[in-house]
N, C-alpha and C. Protein backbone atom coordinates (compact mmCIF):
# COMPACT_ATOMS: atom_id res chain seq x y z
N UNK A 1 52.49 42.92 161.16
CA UNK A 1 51.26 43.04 160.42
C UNK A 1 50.08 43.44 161.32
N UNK A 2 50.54 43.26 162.73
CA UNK A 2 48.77 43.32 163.06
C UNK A 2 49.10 44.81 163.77
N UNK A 3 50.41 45.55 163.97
CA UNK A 3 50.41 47.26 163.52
C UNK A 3 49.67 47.89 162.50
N UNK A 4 49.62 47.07 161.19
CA UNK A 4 48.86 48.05 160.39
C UNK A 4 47.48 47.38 160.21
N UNK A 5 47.25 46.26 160.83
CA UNK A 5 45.95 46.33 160.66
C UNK A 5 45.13 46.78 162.04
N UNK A 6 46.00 47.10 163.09
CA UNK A 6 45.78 47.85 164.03
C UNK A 6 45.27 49.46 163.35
N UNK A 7 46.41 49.96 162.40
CA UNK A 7 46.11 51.41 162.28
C UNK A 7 45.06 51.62 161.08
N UNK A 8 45.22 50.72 160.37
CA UNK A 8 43.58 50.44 159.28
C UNK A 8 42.25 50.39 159.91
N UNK A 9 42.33 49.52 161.09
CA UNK A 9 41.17 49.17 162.00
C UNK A 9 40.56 50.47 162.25
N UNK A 10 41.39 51.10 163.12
CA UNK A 10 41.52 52.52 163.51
C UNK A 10 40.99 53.50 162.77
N UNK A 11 41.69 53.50 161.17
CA UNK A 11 41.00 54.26 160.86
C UNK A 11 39.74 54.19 160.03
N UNK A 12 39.71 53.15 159.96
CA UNK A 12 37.78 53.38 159.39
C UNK A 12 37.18 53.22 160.55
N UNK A 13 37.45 52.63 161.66
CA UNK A 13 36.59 53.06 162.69
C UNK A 13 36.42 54.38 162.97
N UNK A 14 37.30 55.60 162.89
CA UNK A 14 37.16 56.77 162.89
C UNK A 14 36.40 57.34 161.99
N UNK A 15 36.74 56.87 161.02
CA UNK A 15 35.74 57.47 159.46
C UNK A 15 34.45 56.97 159.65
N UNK A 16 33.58 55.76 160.10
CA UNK A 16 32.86 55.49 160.55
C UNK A 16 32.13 56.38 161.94
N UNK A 17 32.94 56.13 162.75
CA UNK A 17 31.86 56.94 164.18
C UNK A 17 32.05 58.27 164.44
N UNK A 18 33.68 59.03 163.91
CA UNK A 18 34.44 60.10 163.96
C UNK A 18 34.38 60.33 165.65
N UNK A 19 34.80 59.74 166.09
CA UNK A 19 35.10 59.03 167.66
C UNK A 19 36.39 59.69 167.81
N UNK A 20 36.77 61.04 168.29
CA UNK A 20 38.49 61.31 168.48
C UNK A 20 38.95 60.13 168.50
N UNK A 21 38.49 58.92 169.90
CA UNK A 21 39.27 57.96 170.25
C UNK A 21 40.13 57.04 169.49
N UNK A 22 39.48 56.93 168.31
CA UNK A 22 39.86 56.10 166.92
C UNK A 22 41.00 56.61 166.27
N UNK A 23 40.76 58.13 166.06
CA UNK A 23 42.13 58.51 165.10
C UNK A 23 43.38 58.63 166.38
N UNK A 24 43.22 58.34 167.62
CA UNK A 24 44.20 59.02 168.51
C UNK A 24 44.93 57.37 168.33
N UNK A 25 44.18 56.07 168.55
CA UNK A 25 44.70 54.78 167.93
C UNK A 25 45.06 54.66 166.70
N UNK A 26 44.48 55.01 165.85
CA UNK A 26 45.33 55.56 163.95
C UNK A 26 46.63 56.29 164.29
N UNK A 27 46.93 57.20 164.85
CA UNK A 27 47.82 57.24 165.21
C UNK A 27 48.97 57.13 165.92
N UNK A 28 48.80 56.26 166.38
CA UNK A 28 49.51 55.73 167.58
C UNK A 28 50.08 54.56 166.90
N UNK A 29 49.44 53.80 166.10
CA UNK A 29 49.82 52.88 165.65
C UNK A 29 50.19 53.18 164.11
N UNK A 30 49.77 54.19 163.41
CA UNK A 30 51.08 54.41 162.32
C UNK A 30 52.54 55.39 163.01
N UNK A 31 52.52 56.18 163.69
CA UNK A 31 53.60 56.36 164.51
C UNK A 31 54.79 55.10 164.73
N UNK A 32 54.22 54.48 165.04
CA UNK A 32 54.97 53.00 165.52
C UNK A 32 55.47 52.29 164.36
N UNK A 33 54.75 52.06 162.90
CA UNK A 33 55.15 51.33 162.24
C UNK A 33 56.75 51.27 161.68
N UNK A 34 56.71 52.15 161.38
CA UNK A 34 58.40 52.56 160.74
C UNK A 34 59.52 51.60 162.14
N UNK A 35 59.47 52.01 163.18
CA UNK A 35 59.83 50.82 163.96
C UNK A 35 59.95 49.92 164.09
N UNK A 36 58.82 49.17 163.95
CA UNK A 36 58.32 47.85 163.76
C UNK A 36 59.04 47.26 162.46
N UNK A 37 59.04 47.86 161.24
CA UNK A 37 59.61 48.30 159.91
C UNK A 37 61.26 47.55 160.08
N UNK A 38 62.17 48.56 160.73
CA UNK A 38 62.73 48.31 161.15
C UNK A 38 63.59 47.16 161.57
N UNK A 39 63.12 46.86 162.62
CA UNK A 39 62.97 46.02 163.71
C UNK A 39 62.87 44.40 162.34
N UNK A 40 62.17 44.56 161.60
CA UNK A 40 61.92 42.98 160.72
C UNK A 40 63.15 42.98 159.93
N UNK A 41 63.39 44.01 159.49
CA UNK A 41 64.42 44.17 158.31
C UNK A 41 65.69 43.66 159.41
N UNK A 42 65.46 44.31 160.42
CA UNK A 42 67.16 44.11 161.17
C UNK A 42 67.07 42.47 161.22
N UNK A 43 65.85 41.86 161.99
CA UNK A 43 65.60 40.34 161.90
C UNK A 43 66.25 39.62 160.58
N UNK A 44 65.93 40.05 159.43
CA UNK A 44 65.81 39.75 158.42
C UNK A 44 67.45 39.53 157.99
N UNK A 45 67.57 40.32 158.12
CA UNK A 45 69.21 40.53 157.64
C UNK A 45 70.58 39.66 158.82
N UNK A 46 69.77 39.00 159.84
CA UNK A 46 70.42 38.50 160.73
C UNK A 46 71.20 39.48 161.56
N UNK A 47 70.94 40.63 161.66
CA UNK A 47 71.83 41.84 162.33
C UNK A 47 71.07 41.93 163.95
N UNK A 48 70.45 41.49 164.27
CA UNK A 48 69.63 41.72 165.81
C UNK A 48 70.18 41.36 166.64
N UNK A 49 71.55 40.65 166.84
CA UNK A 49 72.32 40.93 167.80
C UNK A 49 73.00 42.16 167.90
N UNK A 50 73.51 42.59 166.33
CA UNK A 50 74.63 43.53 166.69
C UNK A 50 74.02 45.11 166.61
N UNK A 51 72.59 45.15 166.53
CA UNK A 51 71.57 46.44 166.45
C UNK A 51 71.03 46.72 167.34
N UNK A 52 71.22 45.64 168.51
CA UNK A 52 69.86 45.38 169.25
C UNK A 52 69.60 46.89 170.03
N UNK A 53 71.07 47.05 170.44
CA UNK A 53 70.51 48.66 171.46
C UNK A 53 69.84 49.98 170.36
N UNK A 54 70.21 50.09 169.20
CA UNK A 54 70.17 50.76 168.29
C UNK A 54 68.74 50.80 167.61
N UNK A 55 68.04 49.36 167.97
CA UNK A 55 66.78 49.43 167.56
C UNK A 55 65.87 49.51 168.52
N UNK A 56 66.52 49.24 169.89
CA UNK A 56 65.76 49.70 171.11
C UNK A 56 65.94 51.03 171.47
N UNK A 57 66.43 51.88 171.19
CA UNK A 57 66.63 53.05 170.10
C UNK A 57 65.88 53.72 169.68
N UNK A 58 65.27 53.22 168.46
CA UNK A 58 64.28 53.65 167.84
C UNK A 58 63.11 53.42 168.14
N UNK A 59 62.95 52.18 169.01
CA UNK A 59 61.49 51.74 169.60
C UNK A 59 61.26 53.40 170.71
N UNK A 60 61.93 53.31 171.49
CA UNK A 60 61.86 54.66 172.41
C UNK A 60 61.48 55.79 171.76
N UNK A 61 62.20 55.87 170.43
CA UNK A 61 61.73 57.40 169.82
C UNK A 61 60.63 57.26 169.09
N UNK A 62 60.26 56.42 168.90
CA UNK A 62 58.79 56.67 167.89
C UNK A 62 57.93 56.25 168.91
N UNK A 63 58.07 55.78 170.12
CA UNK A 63 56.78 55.11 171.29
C UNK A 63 56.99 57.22 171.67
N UNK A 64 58.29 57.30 172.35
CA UNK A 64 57.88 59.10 172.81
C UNK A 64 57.42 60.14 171.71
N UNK A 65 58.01 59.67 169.79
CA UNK A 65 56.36 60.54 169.09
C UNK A 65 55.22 60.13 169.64
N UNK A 66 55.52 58.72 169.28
CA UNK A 66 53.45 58.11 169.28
C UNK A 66 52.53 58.62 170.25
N UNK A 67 53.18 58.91 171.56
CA UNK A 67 52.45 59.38 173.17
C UNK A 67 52.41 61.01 172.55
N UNK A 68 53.27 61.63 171.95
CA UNK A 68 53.10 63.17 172.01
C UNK A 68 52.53 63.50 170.64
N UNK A 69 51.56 62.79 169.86
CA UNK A 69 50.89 63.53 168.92
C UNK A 69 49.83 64.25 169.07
N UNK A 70 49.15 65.08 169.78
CA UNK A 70 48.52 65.77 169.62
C UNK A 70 49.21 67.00 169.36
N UNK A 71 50.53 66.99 169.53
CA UNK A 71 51.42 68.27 169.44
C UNK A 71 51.51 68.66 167.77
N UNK A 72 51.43 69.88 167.28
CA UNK A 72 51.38 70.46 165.97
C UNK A 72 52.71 69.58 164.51
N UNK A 73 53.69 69.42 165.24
CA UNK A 73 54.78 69.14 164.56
C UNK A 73 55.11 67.23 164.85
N UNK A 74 53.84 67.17 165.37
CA UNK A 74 53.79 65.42 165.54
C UNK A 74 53.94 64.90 164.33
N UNK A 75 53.16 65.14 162.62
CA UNK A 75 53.47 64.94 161.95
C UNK A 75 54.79 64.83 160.86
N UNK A 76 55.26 66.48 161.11
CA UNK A 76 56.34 66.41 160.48
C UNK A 76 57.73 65.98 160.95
N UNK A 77 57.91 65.68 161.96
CA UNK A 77 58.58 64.61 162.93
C UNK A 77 58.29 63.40 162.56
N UNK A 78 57.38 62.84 162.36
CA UNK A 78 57.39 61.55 162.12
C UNK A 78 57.58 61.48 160.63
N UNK A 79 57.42 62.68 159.94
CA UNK A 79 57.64 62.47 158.29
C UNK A 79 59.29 62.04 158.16
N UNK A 80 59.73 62.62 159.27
CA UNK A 80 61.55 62.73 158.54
C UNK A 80 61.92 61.48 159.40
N UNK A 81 61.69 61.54 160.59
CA UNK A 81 62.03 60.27 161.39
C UNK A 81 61.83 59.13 160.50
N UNK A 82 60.34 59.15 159.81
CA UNK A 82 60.13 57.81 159.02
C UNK A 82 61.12 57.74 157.73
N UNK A 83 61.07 58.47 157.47
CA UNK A 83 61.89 58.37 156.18
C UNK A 83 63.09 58.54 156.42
N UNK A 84 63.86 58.87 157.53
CA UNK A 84 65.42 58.41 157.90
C UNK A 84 65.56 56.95 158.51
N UNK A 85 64.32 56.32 158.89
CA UNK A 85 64.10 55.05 159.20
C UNK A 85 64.28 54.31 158.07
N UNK A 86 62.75 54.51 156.99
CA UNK A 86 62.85 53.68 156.27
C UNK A 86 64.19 53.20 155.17
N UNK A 87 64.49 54.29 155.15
CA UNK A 87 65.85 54.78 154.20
C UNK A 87 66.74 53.97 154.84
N UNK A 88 67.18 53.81 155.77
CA UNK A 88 68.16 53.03 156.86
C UNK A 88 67.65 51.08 156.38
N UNK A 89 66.61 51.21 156.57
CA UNK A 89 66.16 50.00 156.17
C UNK A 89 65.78 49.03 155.17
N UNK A 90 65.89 50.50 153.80
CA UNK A 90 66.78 50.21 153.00
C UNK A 90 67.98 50.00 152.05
N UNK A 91 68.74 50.71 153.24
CA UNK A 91 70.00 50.81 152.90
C UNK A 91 70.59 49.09 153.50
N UNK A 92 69.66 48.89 154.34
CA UNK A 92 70.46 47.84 155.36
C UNK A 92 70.03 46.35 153.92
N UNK A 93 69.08 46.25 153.85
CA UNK A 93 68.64 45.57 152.45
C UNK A 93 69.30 45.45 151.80
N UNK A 94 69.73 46.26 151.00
CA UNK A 94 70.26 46.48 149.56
C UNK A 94 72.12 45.93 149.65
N UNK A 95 72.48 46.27 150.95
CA UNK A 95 73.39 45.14 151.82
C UNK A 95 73.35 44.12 151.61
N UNK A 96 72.52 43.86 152.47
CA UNK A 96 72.08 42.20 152.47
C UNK A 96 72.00 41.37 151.48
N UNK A 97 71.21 42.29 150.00
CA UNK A 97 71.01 41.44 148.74
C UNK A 97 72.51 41.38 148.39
N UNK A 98 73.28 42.39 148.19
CA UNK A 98 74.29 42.43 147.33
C UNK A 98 75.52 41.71 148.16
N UNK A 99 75.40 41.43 149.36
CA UNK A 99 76.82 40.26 149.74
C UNK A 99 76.06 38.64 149.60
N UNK A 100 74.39 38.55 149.24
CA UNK A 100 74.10 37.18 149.35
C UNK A 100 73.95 36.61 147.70
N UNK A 101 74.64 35.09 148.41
CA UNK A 101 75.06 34.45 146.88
C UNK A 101 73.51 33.44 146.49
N UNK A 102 73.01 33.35 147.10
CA UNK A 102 71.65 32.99 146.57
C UNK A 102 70.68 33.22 146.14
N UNK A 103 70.51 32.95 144.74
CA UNK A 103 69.50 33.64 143.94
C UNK A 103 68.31 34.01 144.69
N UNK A 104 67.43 33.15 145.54
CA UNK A 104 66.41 33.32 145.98
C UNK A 104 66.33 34.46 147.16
N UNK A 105 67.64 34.10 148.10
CA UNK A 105 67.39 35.03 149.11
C UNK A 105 67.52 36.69 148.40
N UNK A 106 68.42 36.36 147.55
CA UNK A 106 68.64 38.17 146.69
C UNK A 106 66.82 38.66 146.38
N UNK A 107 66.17 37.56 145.18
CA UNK A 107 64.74 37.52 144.99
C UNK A 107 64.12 38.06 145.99
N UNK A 108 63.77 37.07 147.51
CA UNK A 108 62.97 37.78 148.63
C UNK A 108 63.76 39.24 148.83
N UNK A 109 64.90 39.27 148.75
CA UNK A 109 65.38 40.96 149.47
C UNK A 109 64.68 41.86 148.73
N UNK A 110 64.41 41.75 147.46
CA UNK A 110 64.20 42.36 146.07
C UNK A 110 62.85 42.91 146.71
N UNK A 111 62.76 41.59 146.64
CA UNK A 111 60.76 41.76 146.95
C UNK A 111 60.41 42.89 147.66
N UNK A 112 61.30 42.69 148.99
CA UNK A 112 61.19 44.01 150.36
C UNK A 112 61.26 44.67 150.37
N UNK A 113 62.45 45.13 149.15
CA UNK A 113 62.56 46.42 149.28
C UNK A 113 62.13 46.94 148.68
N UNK A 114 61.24 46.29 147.62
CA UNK A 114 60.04 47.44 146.84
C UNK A 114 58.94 47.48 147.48
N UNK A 115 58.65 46.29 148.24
CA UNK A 115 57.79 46.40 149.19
C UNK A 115 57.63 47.46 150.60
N UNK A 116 58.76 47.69 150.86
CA UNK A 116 59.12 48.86 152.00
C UNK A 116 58.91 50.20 151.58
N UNK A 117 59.83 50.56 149.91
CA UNK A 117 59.99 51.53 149.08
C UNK A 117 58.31 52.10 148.59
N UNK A 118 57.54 51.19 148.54
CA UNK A 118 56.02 51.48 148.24
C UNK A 118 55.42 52.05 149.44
N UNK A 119 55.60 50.99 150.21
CA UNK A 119 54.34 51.21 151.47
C UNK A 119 55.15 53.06 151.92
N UNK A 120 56.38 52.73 151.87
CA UNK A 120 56.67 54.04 153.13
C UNK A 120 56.02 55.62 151.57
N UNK A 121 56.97 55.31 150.67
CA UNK A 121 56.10 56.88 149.08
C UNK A 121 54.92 56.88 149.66
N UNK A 122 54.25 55.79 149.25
CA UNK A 122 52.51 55.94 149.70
C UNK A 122 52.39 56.12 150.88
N UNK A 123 52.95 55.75 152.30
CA UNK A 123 52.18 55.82 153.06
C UNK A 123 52.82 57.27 153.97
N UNK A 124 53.75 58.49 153.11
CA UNK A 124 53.97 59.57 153.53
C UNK A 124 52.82 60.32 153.08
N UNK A 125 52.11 60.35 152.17
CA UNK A 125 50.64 60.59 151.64
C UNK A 125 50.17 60.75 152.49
N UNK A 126 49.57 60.47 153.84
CA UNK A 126 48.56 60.66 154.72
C UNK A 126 49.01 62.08 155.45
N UNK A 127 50.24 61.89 155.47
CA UNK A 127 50.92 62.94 156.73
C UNK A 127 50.94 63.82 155.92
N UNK A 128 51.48 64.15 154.32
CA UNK A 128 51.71 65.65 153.77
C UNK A 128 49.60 65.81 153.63
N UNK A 129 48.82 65.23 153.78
CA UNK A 129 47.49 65.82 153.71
C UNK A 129 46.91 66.22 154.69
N UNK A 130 48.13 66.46 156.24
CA UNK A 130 48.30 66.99 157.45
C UNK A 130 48.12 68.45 157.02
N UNK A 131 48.70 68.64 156.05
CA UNK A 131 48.94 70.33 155.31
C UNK A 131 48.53 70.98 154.59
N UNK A 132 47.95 72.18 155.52
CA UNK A 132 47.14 73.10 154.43
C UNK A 132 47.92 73.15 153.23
N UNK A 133 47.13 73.26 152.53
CA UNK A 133 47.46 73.79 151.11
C UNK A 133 47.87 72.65 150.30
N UNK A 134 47.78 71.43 150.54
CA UNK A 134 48.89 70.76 149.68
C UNK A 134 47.59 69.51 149.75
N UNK A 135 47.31 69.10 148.67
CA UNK A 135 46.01 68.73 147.71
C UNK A 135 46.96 67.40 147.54
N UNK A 136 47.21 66.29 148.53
CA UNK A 136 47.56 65.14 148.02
C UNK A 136 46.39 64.26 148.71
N UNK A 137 46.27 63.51 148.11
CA UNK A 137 45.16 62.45 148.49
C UNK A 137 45.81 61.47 149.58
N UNK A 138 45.19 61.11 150.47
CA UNK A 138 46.27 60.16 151.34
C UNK A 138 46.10 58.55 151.06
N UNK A 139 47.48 58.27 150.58
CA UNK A 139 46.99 56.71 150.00
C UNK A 139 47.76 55.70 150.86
N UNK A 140 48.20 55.99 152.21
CA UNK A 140 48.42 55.34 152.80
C UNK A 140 47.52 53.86 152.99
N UNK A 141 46.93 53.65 153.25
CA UNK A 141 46.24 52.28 152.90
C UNK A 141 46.62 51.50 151.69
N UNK A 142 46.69 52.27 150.71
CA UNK A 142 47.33 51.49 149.92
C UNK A 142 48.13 50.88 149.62
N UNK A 143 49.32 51.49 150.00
CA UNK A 143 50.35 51.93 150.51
C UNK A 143 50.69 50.36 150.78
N UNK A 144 50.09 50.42 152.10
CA UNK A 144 50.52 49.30 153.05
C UNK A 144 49.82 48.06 152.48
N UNK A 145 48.58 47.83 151.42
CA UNK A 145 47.95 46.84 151.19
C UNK A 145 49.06 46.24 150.43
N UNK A 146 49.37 47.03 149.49
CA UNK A 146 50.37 46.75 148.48
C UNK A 146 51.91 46.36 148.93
N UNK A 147 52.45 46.51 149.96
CA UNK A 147 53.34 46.53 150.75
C UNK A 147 52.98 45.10 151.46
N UNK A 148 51.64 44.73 151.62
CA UNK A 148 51.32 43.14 152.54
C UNK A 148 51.58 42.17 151.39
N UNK A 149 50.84 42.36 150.40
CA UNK A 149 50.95 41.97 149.48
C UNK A 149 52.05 41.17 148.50
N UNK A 150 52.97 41.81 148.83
CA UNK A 150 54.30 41.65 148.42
C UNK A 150 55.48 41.01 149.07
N UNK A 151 54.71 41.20 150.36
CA UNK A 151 56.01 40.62 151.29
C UNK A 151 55.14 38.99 151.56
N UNK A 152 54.05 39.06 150.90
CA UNK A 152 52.48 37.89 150.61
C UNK A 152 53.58 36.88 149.75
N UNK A 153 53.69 37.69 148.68
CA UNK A 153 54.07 36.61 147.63
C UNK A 153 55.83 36.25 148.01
N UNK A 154 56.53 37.20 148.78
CA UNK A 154 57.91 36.68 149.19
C UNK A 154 57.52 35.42 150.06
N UNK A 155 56.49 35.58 150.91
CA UNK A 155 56.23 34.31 151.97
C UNK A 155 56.00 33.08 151.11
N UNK A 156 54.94 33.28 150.24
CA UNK A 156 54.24 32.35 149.84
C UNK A 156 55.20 31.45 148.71
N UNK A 157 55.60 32.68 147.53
CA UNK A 157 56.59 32.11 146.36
C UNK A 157 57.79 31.99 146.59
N UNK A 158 58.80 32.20 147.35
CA UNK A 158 59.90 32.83 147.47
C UNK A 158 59.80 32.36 148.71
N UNK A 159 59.38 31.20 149.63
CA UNK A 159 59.86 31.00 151.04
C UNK A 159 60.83 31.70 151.66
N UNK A 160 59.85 33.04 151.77
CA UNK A 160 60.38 33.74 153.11
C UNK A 160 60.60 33.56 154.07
N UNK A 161 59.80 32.67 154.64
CA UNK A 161 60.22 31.13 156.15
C UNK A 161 60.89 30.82 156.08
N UNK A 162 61.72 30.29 155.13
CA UNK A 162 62.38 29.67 154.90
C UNK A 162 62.20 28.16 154.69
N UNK A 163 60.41 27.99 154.37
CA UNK A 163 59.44 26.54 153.90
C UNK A 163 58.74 27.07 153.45
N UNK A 164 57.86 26.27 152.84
CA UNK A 164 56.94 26.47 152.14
C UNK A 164 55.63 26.70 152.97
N UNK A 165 54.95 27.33 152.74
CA UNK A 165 53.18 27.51 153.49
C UNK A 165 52.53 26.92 152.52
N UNK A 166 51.87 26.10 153.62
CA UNK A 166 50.56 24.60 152.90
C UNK A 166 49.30 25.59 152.57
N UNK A 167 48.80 25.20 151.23
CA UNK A 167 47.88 26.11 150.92
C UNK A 167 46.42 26.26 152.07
N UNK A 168 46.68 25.13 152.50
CA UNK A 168 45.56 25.37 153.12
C UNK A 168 45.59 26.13 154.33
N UNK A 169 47.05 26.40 155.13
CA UNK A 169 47.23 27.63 156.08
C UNK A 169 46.55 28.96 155.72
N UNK A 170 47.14 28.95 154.66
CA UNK A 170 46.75 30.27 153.77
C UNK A 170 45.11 30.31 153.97
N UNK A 171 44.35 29.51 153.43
CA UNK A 171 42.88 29.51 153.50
C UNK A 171 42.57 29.47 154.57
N UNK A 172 42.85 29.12 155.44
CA UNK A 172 42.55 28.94 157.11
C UNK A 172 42.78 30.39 157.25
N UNK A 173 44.26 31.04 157.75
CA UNK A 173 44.40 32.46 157.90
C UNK A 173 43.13 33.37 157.20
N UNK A 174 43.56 32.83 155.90
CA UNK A 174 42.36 34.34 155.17
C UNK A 174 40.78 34.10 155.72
N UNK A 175 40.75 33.07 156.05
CA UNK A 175 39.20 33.08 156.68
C UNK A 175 39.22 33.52 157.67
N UNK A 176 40.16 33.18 158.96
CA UNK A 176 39.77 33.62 160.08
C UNK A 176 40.19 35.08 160.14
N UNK A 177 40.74 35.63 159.61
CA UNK A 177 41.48 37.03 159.34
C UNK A 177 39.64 37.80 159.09
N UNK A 178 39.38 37.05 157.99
CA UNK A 178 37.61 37.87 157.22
C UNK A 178 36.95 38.10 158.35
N UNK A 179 36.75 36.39 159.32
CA UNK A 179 36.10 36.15 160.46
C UNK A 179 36.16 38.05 161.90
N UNK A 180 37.49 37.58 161.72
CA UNK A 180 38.19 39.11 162.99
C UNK A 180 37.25 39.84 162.30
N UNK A 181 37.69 40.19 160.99
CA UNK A 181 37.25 41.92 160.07
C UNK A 181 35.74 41.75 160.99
N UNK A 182 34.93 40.91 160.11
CA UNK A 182 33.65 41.23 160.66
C UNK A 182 33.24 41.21 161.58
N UNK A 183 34.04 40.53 162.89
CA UNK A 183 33.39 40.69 163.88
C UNK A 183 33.73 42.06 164.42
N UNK A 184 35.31 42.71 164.73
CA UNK A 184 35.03 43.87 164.43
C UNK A 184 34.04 44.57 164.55
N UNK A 185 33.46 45.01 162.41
CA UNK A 185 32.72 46.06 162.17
C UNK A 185 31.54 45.47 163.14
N UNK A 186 31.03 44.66 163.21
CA UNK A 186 29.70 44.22 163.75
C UNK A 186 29.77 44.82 165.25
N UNK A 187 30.78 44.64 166.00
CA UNK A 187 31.47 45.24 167.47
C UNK A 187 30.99 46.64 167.54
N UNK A 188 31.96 47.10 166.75
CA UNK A 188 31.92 49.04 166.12
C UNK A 188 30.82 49.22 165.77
N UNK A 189 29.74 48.13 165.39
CA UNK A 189 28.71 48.94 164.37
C UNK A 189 27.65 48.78 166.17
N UNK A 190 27.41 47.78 166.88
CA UNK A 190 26.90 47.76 168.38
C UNK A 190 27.52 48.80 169.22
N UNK A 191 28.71 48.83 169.02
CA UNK A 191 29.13 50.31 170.04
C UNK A 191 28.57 51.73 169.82
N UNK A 192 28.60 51.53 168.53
CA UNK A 192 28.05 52.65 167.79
C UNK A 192 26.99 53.03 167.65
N UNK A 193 26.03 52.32 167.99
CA UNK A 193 24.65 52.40 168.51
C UNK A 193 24.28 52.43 169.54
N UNK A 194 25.20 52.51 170.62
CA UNK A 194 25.02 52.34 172.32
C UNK A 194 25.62 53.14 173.13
């Protein structure tokens, strides 16, 4: 999670100061996600022993996109890479639900993989608006809000921990989470004046 709120950060800080430096971190850190992506699902599924080189693997190939995007075809490389990722990750899912005999764990898989299936549709949106001619709006943010969201309510309803979270964690997190945001923009908004 704190990949994409790394690459969210990023990018309204860019849209804000239009600082190259910002979108070169926007991208660097959506580059990475599909990895990261990855990497939970393999956790998830209890497979991280028997993946491990395979996902160290993929950490290598999306860290050597992430370093080489300024190059023209940085995007569409990461379009297919991601989506032979994500696809993998939910293929590895849809596994997982269908050999497990527990209603709930099937439930959380459920959750993920519409949760994965969203964030990655929406969040190829940013990259096809890489391309002339092609009039898609980039809803990557959304994408991924909707994608937190979901894997929100697997944690929360659906003990994805595998316990329950005390409501008041929750209120603690979301405050100090607001707390970061603003200090942040307040950061960006002093840099940005200096």
């Amino acid at each position: 999670f704190l990949d994409c709120f790394g690459w969210n950060f990023a990018e309204l800080s860019h849209s804000l100061t239009r600082a190259e430096e910002w979108h070169v971190v926007d991208r660097f850190f959506s580059t990475m996600l599909p990895a990261f992506a990855l990497h939970v699902v393999v956790r998830f599924i209890g497979k991280d022993r028997a993946l491990r080189k395979f996902v160290i693997g993929i950490y290598a190939l999306f860290t050597a996109l992430a370093v080489t995007q300024p190059h023209l075809l940085w995007w569409k490389l990461l379009f297919v890479f991601g989506c032979l990722v994500m696809g993998l990750a939910l293929i590895l899912l849809w596994g997982h639900r269908k050999k497990s005999v527990d209603r709930e764990e099937r439930e959380r898989t459920e959750l993920i993989v519409v949760a994965m299936a969203v964030g990655t549709l929406l969040g190829v949106t940013d990259l096809w608006s890489n391309e002339p001619g092609v009039d898609t709006p980039p809803l990557g943010n959304l994408g991924i809000l909707l994608a937190i969201f979901l894997i929100g309510v697997a944690t929360r309803r659906l003990r994805l921990l595998g316990r329950e979270i005390p409501a008041g964690l929750v209120i603690y997190a979301s405050f100090a989470g607001g707390l970061l945001v603003l200090g942040f923009l307040l950061d960006l908004r002093w840099f940005g004046a200096h």
